[in-house]
N, C-alpha and C. Protein backbone atom coordinates (compact mmCIF):
# COMPACT_ATOMS: atom_id res chain seq x y z
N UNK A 1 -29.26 -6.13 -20.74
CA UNK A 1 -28.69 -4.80 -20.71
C UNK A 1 -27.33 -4.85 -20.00
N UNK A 2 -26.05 -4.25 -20.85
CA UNK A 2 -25.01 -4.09 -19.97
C UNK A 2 -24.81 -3.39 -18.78
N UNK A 3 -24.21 -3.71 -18.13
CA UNK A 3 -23.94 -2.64 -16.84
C UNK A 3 -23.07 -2.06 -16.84
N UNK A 4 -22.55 -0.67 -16.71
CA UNK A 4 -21.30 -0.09 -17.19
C UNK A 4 -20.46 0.10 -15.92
N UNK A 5 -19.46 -0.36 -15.80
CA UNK A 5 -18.85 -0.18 -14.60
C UNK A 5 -17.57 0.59 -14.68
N UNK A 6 -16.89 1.49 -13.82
CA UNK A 6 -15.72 1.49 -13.59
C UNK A 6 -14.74 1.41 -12.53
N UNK A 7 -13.48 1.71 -12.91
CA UNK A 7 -12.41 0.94 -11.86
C UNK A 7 -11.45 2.01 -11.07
N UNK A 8 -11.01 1.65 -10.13
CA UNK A 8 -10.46 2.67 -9.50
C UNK A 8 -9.03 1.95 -8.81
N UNK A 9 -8.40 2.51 -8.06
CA UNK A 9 -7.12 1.84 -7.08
C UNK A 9 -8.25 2.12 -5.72
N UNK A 10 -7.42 0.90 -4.93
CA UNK A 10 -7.94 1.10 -3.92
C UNK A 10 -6.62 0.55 -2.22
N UNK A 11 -6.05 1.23 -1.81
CA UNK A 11 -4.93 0.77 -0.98
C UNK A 11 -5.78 0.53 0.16
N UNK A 12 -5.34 -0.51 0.74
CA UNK A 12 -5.94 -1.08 1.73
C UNK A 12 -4.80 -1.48 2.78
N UNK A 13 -4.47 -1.39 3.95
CA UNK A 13 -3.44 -1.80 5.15
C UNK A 13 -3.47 -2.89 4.53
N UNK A 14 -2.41 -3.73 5.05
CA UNK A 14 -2.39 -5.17 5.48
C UNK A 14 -3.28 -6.19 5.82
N UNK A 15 -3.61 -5.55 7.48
CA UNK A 15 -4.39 -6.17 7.84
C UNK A 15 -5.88 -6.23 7.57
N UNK A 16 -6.84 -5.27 6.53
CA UNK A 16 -8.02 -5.03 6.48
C UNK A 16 -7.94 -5.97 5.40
N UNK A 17 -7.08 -5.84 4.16
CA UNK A 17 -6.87 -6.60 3.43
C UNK A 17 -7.29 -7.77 3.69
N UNK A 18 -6.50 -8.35 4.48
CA UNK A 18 -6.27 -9.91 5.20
C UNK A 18 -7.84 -10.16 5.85
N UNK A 19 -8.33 -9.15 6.02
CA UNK A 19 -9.58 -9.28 6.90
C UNK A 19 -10.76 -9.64 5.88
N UNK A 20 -10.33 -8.94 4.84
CA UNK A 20 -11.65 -8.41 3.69
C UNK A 20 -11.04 -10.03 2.63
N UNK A 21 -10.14 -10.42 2.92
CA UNK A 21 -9.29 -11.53 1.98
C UNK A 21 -10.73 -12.89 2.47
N UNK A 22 -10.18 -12.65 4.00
CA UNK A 22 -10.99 -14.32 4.55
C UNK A 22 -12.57 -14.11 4.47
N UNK A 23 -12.65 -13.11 4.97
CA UNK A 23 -14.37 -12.48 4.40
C UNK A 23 -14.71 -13.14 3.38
N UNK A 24 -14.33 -12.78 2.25
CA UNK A 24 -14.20 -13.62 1.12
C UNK A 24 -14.45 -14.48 0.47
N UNK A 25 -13.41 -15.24 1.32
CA UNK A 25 -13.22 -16.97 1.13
C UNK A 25 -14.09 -17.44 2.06
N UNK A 26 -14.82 -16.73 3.24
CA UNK A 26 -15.79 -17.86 3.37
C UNK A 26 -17.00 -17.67 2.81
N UNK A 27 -17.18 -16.85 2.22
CA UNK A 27 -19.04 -16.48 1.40
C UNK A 27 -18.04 -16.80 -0.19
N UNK A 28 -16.98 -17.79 -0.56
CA UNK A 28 -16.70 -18.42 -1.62
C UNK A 28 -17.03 -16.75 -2.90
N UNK A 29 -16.24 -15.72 -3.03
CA UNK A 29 -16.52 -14.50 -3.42
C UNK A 29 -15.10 -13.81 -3.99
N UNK A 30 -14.89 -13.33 -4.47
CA UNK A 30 -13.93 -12.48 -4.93
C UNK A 30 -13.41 -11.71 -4.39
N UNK A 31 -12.49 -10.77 -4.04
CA UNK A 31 -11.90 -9.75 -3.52
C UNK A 31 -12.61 -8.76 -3.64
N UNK A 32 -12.59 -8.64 -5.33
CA UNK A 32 -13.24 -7.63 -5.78
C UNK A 32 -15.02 -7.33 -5.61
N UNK A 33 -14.87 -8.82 -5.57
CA UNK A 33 -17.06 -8.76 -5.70
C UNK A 33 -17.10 -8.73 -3.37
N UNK A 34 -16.42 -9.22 -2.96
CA UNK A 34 -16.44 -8.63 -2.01
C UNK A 34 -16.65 -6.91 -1.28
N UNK A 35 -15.93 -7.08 -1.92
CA UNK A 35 -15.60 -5.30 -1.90
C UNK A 35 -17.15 -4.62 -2.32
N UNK A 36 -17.23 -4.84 -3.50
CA UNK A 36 -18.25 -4.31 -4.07
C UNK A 36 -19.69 -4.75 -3.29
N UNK A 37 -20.04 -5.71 -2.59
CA UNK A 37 -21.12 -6.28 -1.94
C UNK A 37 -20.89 -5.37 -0.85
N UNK A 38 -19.98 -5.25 0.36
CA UNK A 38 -19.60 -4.29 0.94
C UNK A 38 -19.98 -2.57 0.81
N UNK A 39 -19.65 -2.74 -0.15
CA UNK A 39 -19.64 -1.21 -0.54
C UNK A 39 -21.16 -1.16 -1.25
N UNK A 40 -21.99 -1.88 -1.76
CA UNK A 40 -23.37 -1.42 -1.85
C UNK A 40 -24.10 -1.89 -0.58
N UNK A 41 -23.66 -2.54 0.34
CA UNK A 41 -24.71 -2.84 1.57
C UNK A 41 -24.61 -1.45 2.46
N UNK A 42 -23.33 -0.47 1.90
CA UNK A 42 -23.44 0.35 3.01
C UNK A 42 -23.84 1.76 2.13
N UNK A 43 -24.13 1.70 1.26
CA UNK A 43 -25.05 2.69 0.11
C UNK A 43 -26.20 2.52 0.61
N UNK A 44 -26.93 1.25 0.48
CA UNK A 44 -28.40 0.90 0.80
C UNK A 44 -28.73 1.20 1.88
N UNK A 45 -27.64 1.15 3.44
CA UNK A 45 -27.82 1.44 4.43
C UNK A 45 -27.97 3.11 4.63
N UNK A 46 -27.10 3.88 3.98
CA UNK A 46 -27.02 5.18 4.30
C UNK A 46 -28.72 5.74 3.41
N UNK A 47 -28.94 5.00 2.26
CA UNK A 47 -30.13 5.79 1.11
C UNK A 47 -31.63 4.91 2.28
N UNK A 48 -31.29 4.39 3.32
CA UNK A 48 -32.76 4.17 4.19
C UNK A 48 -32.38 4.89 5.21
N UNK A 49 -31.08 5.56 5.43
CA UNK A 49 -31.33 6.29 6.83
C UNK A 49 -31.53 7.81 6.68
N UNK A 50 -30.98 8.23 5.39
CA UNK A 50 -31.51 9.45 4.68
C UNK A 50 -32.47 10.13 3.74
């Protein structure tokens, strides 16, 4: 089954960038799939505290 995704802009400082960059590179990951791992660990976190 496909997964339907979509895309958005996302501006980020410099430095979070740079932060979320090496994050990254050491779990060998994408910017983008970073981001996105990020951003569902803190979905999952908020849908068990509510």
């Amino acid at each position: 089954m496909a997964v339907i995704k979509t895309s958005f802009t996302l501006r980020l400082n410099l430095i979070d960038h740079a932060k979320i960059r090496k994050i990254a590179e050491g779990e060998n990951r994408s910017m983008t799939n970073m981001i996105e791992t990020l951003v569902k660990e803190k979905i999952k976190k908020y849908e068990k505290e509510n």
